[in-house]
N, C-alpha and C. Protein backbone atom coordinates (compact mmCIF):
# COMPACT_ATOMS: atom_id res chain seq x y z
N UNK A 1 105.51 79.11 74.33
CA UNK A 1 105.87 78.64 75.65
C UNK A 1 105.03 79.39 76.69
N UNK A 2 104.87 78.43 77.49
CA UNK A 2 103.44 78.99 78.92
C UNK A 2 104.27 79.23 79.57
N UNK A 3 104.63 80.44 80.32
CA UNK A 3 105.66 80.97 81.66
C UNK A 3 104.47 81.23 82.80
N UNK A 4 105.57 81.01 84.17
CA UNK A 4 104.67 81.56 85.17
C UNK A 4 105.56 82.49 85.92
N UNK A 5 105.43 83.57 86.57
CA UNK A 5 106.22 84.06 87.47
C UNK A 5 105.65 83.59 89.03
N UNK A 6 106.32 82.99 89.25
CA UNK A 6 105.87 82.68 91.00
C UNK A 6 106.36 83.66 92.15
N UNK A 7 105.73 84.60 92.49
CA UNK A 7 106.26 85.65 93.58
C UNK A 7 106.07 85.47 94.80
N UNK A 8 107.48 85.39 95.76
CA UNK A 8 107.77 84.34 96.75
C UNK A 8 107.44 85.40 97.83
N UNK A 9 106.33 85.27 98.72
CA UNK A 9 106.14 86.12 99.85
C UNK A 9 106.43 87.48 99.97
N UNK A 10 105.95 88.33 99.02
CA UNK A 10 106.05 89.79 98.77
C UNK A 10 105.40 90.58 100.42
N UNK A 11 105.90 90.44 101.11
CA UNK A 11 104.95 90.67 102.53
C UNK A 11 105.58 91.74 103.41
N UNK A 12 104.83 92.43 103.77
CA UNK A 12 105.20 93.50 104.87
C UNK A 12 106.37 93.02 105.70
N UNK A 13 106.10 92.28 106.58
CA UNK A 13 106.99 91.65 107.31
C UNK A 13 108.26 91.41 106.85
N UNK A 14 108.42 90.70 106.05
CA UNK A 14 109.58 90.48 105.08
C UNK A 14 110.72 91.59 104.32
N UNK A 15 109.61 92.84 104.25
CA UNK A 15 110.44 94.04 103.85
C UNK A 15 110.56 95.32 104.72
N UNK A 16 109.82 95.40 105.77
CA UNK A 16 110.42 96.27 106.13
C UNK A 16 109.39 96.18 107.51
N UNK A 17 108.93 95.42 108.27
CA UNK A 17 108.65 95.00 109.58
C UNK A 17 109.58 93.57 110.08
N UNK A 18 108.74 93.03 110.32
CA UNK A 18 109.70 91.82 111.85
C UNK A 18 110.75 91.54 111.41
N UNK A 19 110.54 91.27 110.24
CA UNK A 19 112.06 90.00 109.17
C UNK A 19 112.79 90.90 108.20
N UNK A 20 112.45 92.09 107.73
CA UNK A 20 113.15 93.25 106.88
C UNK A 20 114.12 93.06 107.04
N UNK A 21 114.66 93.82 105.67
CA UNK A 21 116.08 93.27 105.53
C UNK A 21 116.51 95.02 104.63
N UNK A 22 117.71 95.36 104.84
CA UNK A 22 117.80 97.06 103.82
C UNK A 22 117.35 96.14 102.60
N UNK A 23 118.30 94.83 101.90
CA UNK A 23 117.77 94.64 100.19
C UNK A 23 116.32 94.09 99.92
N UNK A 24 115.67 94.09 101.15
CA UNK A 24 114.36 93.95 100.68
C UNK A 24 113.79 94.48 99.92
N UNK A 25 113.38 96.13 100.20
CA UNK A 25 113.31 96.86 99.63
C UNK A 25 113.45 97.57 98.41
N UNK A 26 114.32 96.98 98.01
CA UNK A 26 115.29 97.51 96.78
C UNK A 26 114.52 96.41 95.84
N UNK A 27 114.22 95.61 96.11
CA UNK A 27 113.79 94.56 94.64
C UNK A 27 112.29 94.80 94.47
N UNK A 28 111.13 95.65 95.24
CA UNK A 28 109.83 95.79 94.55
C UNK A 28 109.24 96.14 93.76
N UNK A 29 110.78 96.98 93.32
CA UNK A 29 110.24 98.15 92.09
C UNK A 29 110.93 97.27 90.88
N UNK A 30 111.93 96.56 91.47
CA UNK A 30 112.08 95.27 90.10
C UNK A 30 111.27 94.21 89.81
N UNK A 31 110.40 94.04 90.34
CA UNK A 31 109.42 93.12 90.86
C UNK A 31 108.16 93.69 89.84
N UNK A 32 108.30 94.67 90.27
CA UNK A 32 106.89 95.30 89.69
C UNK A 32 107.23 95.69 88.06
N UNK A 33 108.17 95.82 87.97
CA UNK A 33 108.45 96.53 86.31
C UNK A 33 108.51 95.33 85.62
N UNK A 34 108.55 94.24 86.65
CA UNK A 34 108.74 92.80 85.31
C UNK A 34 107.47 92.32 85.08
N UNK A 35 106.77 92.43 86.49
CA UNK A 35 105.39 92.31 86.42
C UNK A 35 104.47 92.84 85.24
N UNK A 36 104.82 93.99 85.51
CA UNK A 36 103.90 95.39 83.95
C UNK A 36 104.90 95.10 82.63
N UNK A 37 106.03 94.87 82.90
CA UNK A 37 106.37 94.17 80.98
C UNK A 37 105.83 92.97 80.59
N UNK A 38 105.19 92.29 81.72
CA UNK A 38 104.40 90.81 81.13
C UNK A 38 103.27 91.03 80.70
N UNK A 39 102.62 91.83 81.43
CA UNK A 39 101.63 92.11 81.09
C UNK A 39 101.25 93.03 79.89
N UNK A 40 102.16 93.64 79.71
CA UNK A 40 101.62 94.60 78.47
C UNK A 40 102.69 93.82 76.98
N UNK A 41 103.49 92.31 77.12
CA UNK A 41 104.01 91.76 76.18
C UNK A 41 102.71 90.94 75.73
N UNK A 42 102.48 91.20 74.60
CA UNK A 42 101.52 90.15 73.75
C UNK A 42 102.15 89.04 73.20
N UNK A 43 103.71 89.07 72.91
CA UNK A 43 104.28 88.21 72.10
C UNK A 43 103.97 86.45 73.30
N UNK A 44 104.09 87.21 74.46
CA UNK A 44 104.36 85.54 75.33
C UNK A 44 102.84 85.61 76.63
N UNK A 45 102.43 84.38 76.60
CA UNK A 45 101.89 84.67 77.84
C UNK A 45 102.52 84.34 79.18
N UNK A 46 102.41 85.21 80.02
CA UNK A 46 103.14 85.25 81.61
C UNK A 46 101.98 85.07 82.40
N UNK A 47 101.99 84.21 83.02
CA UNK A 47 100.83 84.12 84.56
C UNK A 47 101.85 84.19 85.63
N UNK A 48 100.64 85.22 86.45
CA UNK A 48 101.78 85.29 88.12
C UNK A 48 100.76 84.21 88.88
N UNK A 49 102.00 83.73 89.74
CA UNK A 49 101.96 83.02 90.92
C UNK A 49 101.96 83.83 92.25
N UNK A 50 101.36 83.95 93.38
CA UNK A 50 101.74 84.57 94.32
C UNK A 50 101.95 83.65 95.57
N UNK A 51 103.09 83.25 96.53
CA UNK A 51 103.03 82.48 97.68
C UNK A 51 102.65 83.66 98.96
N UNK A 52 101.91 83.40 100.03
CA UNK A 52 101.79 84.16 101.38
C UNK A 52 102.07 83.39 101.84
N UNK A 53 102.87 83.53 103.11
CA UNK A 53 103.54 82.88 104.30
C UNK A 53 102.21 83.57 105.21
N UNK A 54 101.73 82.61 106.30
CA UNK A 54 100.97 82.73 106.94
C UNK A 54 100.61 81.95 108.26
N UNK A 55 100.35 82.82 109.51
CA UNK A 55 101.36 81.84 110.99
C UNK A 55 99.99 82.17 111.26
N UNK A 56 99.37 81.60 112.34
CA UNK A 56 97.78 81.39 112.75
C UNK A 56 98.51 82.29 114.69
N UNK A 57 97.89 82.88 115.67
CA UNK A 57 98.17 83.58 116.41
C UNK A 57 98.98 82.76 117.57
N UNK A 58 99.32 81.11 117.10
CA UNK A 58 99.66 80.05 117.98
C UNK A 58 101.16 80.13 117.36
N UNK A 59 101.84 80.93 116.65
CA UNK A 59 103.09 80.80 115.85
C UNK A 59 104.11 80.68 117.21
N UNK A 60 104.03 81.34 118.00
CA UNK A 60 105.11 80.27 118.97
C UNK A 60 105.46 79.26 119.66
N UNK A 61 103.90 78.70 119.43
CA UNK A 61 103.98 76.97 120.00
C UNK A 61 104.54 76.00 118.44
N UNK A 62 104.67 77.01 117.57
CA UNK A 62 105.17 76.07 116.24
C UNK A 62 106.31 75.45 116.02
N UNK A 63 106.91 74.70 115.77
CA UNK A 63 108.32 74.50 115.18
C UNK A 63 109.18 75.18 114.71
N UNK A 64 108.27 76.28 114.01
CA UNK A 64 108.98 77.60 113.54
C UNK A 64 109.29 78.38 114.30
N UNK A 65 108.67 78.83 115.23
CA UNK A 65 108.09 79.79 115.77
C UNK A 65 109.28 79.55 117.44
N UNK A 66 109.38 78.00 117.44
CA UNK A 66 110.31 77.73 118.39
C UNK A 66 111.84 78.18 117.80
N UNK A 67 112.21 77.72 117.17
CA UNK A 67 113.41 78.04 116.04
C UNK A 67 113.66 79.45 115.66
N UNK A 68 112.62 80.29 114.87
CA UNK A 68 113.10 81.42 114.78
C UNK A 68 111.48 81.98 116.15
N UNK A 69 112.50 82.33 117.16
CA UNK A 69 111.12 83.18 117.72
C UNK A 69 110.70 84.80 117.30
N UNK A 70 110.25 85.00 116.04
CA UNK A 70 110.27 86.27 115.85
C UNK A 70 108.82 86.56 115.06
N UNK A 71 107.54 86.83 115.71
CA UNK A 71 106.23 86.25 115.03
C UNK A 71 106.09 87.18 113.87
N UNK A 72 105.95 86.98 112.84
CA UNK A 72 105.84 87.42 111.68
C UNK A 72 104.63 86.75 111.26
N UNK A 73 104.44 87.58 109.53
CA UNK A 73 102.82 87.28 108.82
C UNK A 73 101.83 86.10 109.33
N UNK A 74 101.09 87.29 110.60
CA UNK A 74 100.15 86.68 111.48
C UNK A 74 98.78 87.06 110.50
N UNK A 75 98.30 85.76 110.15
CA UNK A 75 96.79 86.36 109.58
C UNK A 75 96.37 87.60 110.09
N UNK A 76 95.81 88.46 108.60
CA UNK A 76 95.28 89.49 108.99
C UNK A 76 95.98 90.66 109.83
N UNK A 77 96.95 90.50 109.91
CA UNK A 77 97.94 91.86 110.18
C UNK A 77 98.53 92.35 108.85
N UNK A 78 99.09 93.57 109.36
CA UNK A 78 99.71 94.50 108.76
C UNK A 78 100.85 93.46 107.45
N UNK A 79 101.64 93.35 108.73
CA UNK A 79 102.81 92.76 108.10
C UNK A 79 102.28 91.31 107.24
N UNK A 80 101.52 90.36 107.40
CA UNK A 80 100.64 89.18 106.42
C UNK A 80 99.93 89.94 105.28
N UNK A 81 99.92 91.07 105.08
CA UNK A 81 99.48 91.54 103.91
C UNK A 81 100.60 91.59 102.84
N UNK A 82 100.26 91.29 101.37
CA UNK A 82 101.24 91.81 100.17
C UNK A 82 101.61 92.96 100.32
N UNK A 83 102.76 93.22 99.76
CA UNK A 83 103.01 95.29 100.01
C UNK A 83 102.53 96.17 98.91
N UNK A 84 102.19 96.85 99.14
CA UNK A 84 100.90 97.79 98.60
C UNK A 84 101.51 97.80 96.55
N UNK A 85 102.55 97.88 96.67
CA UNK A 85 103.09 98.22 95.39
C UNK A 85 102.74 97.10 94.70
N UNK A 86 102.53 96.01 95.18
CA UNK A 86 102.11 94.72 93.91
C UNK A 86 101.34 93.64 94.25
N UNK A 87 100.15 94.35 95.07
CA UNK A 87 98.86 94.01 95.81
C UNK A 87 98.02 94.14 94.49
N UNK A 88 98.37 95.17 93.75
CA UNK A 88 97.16 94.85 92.36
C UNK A 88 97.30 93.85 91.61
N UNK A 89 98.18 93.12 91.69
CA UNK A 89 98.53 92.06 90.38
C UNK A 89 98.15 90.66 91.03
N UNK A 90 97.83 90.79 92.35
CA UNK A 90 97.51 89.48 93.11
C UNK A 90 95.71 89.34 92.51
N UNK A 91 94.97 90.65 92.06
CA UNK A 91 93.76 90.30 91.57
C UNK A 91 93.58 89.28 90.01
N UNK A 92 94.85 89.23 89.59
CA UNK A 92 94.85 88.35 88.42
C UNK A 92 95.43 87.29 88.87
N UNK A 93 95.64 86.44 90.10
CA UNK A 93 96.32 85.96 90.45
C UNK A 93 96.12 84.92 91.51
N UNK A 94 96.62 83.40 91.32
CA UNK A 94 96.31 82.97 92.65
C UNK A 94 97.27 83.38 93.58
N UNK A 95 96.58 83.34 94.84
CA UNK A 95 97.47 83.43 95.72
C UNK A 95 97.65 82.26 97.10
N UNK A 96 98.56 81.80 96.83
CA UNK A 96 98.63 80.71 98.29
C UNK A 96 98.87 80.97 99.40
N UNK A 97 98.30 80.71 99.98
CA UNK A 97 98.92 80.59 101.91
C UNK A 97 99.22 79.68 101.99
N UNK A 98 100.52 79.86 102.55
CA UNK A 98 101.86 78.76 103.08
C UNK A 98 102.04 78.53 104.53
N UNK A 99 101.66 77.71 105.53
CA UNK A 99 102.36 77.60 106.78
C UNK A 99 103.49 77.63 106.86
N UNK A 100 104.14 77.45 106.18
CA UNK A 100 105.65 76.94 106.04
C UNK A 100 106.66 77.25 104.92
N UNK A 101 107.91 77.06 105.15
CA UNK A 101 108.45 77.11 104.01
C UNK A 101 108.24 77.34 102.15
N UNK A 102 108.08 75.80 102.46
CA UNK A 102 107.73 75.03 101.01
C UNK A 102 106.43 75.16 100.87
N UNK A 103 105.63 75.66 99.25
CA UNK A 103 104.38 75.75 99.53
C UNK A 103 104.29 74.14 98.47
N UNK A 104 103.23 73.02 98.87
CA UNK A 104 102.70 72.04 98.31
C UNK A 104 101.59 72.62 97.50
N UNK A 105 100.72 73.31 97.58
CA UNK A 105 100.33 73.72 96.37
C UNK A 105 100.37 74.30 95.42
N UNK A 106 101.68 75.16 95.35
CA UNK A 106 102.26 75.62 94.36
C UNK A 106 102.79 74.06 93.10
N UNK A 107 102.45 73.12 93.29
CA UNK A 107 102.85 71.84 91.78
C UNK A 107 101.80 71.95 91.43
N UNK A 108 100.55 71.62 91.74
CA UNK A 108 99.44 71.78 90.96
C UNK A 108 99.40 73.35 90.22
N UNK A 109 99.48 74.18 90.65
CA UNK A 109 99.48 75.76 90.42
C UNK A 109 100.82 76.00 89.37
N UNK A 110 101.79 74.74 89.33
CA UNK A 110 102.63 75.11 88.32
C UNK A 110 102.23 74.06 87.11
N UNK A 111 101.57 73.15 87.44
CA UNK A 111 101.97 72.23 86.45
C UNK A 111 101.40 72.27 85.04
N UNK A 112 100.61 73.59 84.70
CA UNK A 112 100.54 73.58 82.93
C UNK A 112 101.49 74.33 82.44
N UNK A 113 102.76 74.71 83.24
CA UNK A 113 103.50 75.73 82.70
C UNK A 113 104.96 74.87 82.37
N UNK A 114 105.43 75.53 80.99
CA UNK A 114 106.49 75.14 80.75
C UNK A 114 108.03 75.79 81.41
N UNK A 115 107.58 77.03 81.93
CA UNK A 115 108.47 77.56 82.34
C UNK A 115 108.24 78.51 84.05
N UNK A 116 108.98 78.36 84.50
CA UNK A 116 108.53 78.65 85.70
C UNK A 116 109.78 79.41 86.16
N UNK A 117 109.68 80.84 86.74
CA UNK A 117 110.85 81.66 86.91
C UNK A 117 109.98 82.55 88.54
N UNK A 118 111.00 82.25 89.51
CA UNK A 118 110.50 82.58 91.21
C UNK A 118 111.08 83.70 91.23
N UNK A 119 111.11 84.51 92.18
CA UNK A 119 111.15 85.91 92.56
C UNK A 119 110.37 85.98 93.95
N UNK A 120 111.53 86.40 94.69
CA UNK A 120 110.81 87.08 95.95
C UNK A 120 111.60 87.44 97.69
N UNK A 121 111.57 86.80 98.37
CA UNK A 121 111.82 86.34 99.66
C UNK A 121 111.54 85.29 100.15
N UNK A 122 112.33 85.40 101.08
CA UNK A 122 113.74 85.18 100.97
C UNK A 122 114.68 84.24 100.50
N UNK A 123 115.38 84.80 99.49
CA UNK A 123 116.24 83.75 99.19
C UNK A 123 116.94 82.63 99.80
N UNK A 124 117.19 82.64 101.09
CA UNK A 124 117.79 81.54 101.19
C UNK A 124 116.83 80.99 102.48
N UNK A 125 115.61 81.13 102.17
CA UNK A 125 114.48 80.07 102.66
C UNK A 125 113.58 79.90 101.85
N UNK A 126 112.52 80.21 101.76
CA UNK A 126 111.12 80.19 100.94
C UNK A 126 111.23 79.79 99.62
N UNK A 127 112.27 80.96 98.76
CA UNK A 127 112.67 80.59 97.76
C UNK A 127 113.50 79.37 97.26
N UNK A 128 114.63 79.59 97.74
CA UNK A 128 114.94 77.55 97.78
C UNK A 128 114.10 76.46 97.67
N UNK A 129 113.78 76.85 98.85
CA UNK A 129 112.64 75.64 99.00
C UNK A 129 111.64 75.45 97.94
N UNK A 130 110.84 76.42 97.51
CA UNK A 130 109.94 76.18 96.59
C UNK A 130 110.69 76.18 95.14
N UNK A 131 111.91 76.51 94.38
CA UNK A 131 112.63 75.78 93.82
C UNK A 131 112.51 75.03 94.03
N UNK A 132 113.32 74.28 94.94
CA UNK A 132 113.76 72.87 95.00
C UNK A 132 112.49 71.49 94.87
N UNK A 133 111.48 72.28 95.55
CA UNK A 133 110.11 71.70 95.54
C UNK A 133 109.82 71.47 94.12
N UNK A 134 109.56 72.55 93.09
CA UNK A 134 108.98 72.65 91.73
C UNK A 134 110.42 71.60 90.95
N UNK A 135 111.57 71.62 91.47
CA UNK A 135 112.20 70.73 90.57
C UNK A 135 112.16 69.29 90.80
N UNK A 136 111.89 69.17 91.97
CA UNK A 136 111.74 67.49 92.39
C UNK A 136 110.35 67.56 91.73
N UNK A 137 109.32 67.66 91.81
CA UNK A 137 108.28 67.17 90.92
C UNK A 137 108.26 67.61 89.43
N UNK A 138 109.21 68.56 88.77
CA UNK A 138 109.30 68.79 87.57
C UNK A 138 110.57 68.49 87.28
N UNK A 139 111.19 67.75 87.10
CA UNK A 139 113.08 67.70 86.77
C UNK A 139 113.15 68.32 85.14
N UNK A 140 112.09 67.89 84.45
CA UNK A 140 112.08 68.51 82.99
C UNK A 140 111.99 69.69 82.69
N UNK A 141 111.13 70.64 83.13
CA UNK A 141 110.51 71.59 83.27
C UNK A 141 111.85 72.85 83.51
N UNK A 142 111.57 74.08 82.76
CA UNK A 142 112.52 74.95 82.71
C UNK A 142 112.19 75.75 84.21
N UNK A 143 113.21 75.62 84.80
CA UNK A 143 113.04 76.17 86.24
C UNK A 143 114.22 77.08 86.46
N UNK A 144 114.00 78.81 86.80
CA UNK A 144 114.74 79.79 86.85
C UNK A 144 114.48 80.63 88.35
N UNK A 145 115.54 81.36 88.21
CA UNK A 145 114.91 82.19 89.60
C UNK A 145 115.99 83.51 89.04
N UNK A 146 114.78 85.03 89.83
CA UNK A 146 115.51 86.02 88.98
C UNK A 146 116.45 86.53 90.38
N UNK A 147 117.83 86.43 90.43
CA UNK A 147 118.44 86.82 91.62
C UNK A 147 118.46 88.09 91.71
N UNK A 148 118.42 89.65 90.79
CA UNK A 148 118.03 90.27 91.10
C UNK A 148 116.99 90.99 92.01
N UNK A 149 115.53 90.15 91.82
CA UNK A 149 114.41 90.01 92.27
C UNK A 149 114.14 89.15 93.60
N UNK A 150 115.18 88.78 94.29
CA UNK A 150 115.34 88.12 95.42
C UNK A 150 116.46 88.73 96.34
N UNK A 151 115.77 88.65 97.52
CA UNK A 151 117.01 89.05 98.76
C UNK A 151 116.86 88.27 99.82
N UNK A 152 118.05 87.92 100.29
CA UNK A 152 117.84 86.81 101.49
C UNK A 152 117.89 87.34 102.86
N UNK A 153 118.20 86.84 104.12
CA UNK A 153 118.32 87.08 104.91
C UNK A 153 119.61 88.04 105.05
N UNK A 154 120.66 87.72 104.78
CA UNK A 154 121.91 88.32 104.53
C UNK A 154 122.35 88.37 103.24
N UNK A 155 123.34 89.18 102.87
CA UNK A 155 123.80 89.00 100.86
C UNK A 155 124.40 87.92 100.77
N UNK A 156 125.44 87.65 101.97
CA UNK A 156 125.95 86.00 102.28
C UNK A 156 124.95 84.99 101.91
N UNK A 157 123.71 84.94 102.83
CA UNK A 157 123.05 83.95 102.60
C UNK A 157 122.42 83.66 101.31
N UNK A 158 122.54 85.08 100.58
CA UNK A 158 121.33 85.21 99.50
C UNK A 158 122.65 84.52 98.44
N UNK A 159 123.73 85.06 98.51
CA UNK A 159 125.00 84.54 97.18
C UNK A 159 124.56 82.80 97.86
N UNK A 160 124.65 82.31 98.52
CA UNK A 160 124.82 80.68 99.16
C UNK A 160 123.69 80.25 98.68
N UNK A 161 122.06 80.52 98.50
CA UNK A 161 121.48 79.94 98.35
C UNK A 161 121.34 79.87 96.79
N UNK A 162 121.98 81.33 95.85
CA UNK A 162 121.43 80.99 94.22
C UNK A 162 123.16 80.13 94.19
N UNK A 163 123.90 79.86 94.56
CA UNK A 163 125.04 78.55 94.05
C UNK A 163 124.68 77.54 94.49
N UNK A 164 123.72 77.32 95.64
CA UNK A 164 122.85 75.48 95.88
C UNK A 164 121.73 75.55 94.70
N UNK A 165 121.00 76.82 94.21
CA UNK A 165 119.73 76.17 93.35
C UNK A 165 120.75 76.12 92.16
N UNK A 166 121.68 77.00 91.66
CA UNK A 166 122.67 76.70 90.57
C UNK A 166 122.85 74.82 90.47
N UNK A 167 123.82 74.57 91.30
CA UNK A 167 124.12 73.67 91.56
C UNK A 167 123.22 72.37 91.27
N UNK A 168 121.94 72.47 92.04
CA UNK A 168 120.91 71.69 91.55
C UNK A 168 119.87 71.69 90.12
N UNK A 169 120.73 71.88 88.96
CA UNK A 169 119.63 72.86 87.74
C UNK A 169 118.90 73.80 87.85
N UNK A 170 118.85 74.85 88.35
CA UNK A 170 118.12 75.44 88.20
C UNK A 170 118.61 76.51 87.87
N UNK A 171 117.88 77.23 86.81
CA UNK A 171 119.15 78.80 86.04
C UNK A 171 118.75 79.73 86.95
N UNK A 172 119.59 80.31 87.28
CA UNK A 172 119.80 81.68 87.71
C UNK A 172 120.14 82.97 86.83
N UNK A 173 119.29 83.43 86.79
CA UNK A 173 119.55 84.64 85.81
C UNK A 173 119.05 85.91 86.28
């Protein structure tokens, strides 16, 4: 079986600048230890996925940007960078830039894999979404998300969003 790990906006911003959250933090070093057991397992192959969220310096004339006004991963800043702890594994790795939410090129980027398991931030945006994305074009396809390895905006929001991807097939483990 072909697995991918898709790692959902590992970004400064997200953990501990504009959008930080305290459980941000807490999941990089889980992040990273699952990362280095894939890599050093011969029995399976694991490919990482990486999504970047990425706002161009016009992020408050955006839709987003109107909605949440709080400018986060601005190309080429601090906070639009991966966080240093699992910036090395993006060299084996594609990495997408996302305007938005949902990344659309993450189906092509999933589609030789039989198994596909997300991890990242935030759970109850990015991550959803790109669930929900990979299952509408894959309904067959083994689709997981590691809730350990995810933190949402709030623990509220983060418990609400793994019982909607529950809810919609997708394992939570």
């Amino acid at each position: 079986m072909k697995q991918a790990y898709i790692i959902i906006d590992m970004q400064n911003d997200f953990i501990d600048g504009a959008l930080g959250t305290k459980e941000a933090p807490l999941i990089v070093p889980r992040i990273e230890a699952l990362l280095q057991a894939a890599k050093k397992d011969e029995t399976h192959q694991t490919d990482f996925i990486f999504t970047q969220d990425t706002h161009g310096e016009d992020y408050m004339d955006t839709q987003e940007g109107r909605k949440l006004p709080v400018p986060h991963c601005i190309r080429d800043t601090h906070g639009w960078q991966i966080c240093r702890d699992l910036l090395p594994y993006t060299l084996m790795a594609p990495v997408l830039e996302k305007p938005t939410f949902g990344c659309t090129q993450l189906v092509e980027e999933a589609a030789p894999y039989d198994r596909l398991v997300l991890m990242g931030l935030c759970t109850d945006i990015c991550v959803i979404s790109n669930a929900m994305l990979l299952k509408a074009y894959f309904p067959e396809k083994e689709i997981a998300v590691r809730s350990d390895c995810c933190a949402g905006v709030t623990p509220e929001s983060h418990a609400e969003a793994l019982r909607a991807m529950k809810r919609c097939h997708i394992d939570i483990i």
